[in-house]
Protein backbone atom coordinates (compact mmCIF):
# COMPACT_ATOMS: atom_id res chain seq x y z
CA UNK A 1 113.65 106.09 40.23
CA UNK A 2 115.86 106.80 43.29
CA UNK A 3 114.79 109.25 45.61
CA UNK A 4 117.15 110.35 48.68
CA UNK A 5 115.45 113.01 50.99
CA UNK A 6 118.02 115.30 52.41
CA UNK A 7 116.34 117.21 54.68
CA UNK A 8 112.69 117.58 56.59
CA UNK A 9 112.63 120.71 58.36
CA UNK A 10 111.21 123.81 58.19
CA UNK A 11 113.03 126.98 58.12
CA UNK A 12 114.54 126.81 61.87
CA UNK A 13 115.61 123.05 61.32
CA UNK A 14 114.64 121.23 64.17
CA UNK A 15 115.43 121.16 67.14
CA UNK A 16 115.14 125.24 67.03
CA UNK A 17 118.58 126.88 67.64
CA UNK A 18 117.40 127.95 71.30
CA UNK A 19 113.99 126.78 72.02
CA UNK A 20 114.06 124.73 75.08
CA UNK A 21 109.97 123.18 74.63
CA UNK A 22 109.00 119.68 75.19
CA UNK A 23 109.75 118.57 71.84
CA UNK A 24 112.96 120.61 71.12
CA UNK A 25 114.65 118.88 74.35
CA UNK A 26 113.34 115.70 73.53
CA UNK A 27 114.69 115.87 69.83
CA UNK A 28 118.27 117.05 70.86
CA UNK A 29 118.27 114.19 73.82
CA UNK A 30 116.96 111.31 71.18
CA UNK A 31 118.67 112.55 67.93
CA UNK A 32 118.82 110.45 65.09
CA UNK A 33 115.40 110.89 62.86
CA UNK A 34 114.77 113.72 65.25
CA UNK A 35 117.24 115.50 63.95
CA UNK A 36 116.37 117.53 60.66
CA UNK A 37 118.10 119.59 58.00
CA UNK A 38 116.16 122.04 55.97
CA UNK A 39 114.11 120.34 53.83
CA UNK A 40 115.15 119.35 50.38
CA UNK A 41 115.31 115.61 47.97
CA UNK A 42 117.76 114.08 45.09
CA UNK A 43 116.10 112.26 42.23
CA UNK A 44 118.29 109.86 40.34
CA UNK A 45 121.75 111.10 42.19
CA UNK A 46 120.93 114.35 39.55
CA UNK A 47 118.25 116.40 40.25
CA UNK A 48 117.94 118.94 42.99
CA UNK A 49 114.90 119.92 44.52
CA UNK A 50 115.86 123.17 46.58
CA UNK A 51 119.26 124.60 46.64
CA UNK A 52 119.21 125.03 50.21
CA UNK A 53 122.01 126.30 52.92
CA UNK A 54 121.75 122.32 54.03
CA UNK A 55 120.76 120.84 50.83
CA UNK A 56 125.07 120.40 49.94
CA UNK A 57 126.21 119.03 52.99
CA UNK A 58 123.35 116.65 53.04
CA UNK A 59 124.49 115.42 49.85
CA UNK A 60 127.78 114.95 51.05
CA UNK A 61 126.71 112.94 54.11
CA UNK A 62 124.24 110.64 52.24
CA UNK A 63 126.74 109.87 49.29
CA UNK A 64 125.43 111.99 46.37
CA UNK A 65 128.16 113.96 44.61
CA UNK A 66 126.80 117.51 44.27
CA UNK A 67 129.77 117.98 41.58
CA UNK A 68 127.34 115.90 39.33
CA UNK A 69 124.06 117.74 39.48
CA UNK A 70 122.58 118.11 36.39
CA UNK A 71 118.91 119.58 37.02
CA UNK A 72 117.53 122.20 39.71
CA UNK A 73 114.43 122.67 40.21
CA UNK A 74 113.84 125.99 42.38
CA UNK A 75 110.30 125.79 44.72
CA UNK A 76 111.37 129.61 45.39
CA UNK A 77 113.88 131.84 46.96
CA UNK A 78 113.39 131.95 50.55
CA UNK A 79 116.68 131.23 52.63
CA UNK A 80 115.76 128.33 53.95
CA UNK A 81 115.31 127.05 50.27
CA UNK A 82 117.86 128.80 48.27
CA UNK A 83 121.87 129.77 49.16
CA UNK A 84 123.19 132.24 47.25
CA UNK A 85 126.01 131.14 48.38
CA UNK A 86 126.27 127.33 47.21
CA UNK A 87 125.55 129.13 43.80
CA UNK A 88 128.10 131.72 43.41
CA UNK A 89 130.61 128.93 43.65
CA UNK A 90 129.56 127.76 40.13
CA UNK A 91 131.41 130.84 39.10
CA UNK A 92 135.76 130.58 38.11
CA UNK A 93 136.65 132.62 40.86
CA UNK A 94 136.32 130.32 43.35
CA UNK A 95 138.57 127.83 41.40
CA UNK A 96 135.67 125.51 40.43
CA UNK A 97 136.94 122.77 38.19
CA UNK A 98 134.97 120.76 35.38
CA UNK A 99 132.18 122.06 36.00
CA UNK A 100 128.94 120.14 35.07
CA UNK A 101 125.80 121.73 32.96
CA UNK A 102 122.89 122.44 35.23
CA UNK A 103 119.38 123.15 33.90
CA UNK A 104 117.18 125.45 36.86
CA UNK A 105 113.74 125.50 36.47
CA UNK A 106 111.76 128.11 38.29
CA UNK A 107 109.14 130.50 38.11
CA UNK A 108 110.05 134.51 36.84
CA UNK A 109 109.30 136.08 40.22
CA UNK A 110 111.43 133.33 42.01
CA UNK A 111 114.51 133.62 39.50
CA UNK A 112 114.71 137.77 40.60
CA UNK A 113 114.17 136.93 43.86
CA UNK A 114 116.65 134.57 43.35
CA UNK A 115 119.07 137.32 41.99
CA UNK A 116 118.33 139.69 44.67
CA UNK A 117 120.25 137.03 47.32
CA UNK A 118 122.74 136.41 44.41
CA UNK A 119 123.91 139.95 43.80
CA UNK A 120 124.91 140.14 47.95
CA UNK A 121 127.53 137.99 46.97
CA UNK A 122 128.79 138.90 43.16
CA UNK A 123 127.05 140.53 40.42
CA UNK A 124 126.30 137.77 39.01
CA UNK A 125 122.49 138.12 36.68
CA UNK A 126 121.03 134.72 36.01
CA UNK A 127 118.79 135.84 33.21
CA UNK A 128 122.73 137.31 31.35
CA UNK A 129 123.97 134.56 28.49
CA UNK A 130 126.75 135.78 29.26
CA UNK A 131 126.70 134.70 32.95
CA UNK A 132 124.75 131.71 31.93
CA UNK A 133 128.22 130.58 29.60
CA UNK A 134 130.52 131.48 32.53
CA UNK A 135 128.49 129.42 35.19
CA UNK A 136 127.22 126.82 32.15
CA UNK A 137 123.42 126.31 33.08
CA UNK A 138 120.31 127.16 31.45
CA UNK A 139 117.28 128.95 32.85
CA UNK A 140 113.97 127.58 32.45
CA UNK A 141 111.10 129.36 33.75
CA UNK A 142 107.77 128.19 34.10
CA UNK A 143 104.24 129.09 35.49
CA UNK A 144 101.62 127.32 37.24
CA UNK A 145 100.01 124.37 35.49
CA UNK A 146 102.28 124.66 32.45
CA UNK A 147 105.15 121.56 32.02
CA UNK A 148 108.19 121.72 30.92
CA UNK A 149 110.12 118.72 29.83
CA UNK A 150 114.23 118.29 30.22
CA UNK A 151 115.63 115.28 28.96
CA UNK A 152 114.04 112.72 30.63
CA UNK A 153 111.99 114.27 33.01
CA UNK A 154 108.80 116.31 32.49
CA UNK A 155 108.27 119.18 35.33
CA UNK A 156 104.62 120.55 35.95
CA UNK A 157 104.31 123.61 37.56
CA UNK A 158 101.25 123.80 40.55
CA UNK A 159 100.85 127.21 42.60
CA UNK A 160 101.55 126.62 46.05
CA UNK A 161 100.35 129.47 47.42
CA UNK A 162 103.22 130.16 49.77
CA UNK A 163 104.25 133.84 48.69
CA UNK A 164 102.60 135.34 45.53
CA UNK A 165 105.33 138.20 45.43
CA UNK A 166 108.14 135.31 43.95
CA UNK A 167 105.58 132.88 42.34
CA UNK A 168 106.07 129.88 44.57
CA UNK A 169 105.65 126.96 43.10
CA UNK A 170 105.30 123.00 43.82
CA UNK A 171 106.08 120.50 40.90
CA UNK A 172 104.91 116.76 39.46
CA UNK A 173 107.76 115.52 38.29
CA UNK A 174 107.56 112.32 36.27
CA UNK A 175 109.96 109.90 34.70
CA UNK A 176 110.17 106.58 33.23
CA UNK A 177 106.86 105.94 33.92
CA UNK A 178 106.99 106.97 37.60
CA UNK A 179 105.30 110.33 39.18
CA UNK A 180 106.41 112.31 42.02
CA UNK A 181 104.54 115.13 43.83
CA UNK A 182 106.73 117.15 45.79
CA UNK A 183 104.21 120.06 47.88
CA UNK A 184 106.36 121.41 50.23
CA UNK A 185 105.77 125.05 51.65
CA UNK A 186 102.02 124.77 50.31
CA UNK A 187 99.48 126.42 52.13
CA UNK A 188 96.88 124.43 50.63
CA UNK A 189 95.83 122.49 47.49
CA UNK A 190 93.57 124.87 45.49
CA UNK A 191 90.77 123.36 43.60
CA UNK A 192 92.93 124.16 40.25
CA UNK A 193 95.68 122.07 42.11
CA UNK A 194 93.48 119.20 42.93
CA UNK A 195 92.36 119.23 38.49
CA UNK A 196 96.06 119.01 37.60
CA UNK A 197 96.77 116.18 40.43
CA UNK A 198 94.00 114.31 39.13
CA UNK A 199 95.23 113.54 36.14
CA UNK A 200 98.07 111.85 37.69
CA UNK A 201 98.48 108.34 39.94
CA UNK A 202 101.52 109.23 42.25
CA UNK A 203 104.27 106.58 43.44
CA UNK A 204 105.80 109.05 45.83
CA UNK A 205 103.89 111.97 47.35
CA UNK A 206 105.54 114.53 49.53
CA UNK A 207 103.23 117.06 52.16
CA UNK A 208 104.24 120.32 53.81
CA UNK A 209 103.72 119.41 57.49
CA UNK A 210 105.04 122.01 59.29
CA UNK A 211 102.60 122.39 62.20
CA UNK A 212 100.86 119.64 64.30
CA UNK A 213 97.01 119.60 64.11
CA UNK A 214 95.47 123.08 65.54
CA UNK A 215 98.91 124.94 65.60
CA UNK A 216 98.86 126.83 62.07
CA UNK A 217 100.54 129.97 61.90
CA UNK A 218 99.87 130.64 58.30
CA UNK A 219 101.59 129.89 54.90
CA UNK A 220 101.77 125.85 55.13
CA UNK A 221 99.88 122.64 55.93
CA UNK A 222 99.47 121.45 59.43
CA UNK A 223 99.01 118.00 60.45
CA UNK A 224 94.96 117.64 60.02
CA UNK A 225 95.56 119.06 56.37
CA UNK A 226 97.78 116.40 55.38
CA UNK A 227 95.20 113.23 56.73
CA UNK A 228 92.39 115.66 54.85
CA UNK A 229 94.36 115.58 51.71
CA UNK A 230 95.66 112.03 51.96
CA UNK A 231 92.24 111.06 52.20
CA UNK A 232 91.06 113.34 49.14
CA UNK A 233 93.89 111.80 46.68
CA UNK A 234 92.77 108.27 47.95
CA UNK A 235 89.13 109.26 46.92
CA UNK A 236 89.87 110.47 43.45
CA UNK A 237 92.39 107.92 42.65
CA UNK A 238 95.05 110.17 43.21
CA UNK A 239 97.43 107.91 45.27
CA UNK A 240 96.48 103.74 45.51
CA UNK A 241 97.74 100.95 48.38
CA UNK A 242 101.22 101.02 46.60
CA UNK A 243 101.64 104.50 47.18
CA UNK A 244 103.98 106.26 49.66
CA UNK A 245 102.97 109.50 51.03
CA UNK A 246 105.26 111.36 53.10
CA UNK A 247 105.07 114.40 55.51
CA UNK A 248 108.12 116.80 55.16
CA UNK A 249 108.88 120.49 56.53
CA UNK A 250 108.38 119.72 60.00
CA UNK A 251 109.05 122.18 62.91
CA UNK A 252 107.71 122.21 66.52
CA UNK A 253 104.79 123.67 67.06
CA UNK A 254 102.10 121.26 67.82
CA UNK A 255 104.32 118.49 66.23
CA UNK A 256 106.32 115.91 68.20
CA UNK A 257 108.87 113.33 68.26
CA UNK A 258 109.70 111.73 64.87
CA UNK A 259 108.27 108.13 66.51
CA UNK A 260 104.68 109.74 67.62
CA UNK A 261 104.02 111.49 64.38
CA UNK A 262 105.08 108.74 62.35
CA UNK A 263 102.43 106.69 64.88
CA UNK A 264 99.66 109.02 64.51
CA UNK A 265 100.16 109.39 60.72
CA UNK A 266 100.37 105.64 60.14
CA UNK A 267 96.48 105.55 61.77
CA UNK A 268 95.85 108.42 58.82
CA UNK A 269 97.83 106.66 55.59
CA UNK A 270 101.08 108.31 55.33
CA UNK A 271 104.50 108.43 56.70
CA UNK A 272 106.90 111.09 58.62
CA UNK A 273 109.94 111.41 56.28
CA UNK A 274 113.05 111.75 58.04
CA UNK A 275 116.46 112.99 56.78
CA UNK A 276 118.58 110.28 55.06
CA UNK A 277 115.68 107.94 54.10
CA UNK A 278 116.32 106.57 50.45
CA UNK A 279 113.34 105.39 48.15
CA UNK A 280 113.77 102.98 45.25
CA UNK A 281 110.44 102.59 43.11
């Protein structure tokens, strides 16, 4: 399994457009793994986590043809996660040429979110066959704990308890005999989370870290959460010593550089992703 992570911000992107703290000037002066698109992965070259407004340019930087995107998997519809506009493109009118099937997977209240931001742009309704045959994909939509499989992957469904309103969701994804979590925008792992994780060993495991330790603002993981829940998955088996475990989603409050968080988290068992970094396992 390849795995290319596209982006690692939160919904600002870091640095923030016109914040001028400690850690905004420093990332702007440094640059490189400092800098970071909204936060979104590739599996295999072919499946999309997160449609977001960075998630096709990032593709195009790191050498993944978009054009040949098979799967979507939808976490929900906030902006920073889903562009209507990289969507409506699927349609004829904009002159779109061989145009590959994609399979979206998402939760209900996510998919007419998802058609709220759509409809600002064409009337497009992504539950219509009709519009499904014009834009060739299938909807697939799926609710906490259940899985779904798609060819070769199977997709299970965790709450993530982001936004109830849309049904955010986080997903295991697993194939060939490898397992992914990817938990961004989680505000925490419930205790009916931590029963469907269990029956899992991860390869790659991916953590909303949004805020450094005593910064939260609400809705994700901060710092301190993610060494609390690396250490919980390393009690119950959850992740081993071949296991990577990255933190993703990463904006500026309380956080830092990308070379002092990756030092602190190193001292707590995971990793700082950054955007660009390519996994093989």
């Amino acid at each position: 399994m390849k795995i290319v992570v596209l982006g690692t911000a939160a919904a600002t992107s870091m640095p923030l457009a016109f914040c001028n703290c400690d850690v905004c000037i420093q990332s702007r002066r440094l640059g490189g793994k400092n800098v970071r698109k909204r936060s979104s992965i590739v599996i295999n070259d072919e499946l999309l986590i997160d449609l977001g407004p960075d998630s096709i340019n990032a593709c195009n930087m790191y050498g993944i043809d978009a054009g040949k995107l098979r799967y979507l998997l939808q976490t929900h519809s906030h902006s920073d996660h889903f562009d209507a506009a990289h969507f409506v493109t699927r349609w004829s009118a904009y002159a779109t040429k061989a145009l590959n099937h994609l399979d979206i997977v998402c939760s209900k209240g996510t998919a007419n979110d998802m058609n709220h931001w759509i409809n600002e742009n064409e009337s497009i309704d992504l539950f219509d066959d009709k519009w499904q045959r014009a834009l060739n994909y299938n909807l697939h939509l799926i609710k906490h704990g259940e899985t779904l499989t798609v060819d070769d992957y199977e997709i299970t469904a965790i709450d993530s308890k982001h936004d109830s309103r849309i049904e955010a969701l986080v997903y295991i994804i697993s194939c060939n005999g490898k397992n992914v979590f990817y938990g961004t925008d989680i505000l925490e792992i419930s205790a009916d989370a931590w029963r469907i994780l269990e029956k899992y060993r991860f390869d790659v495991v991916f953590l909303d870290q949004t805020y450094g330790k005593g910064f939260n603002s609400g809705g994700h993981m901060d710092s301190g959460m993610v060494s609390d829940s690396v250490k919980m998955m390393k009690t119950k088996g959850i992740i081993d010593e071949k296991s990577l475990v990255y933190a993703t989603h990463i904006s500026h409050e309380g956080n830092a550089t990308h070379d002092e968080m990756e030092k602190e988290a190193e001292t707590n068992g995971y990793h700082v992703a950054y955007d660009g970094v390519t996994l093989n396992i």
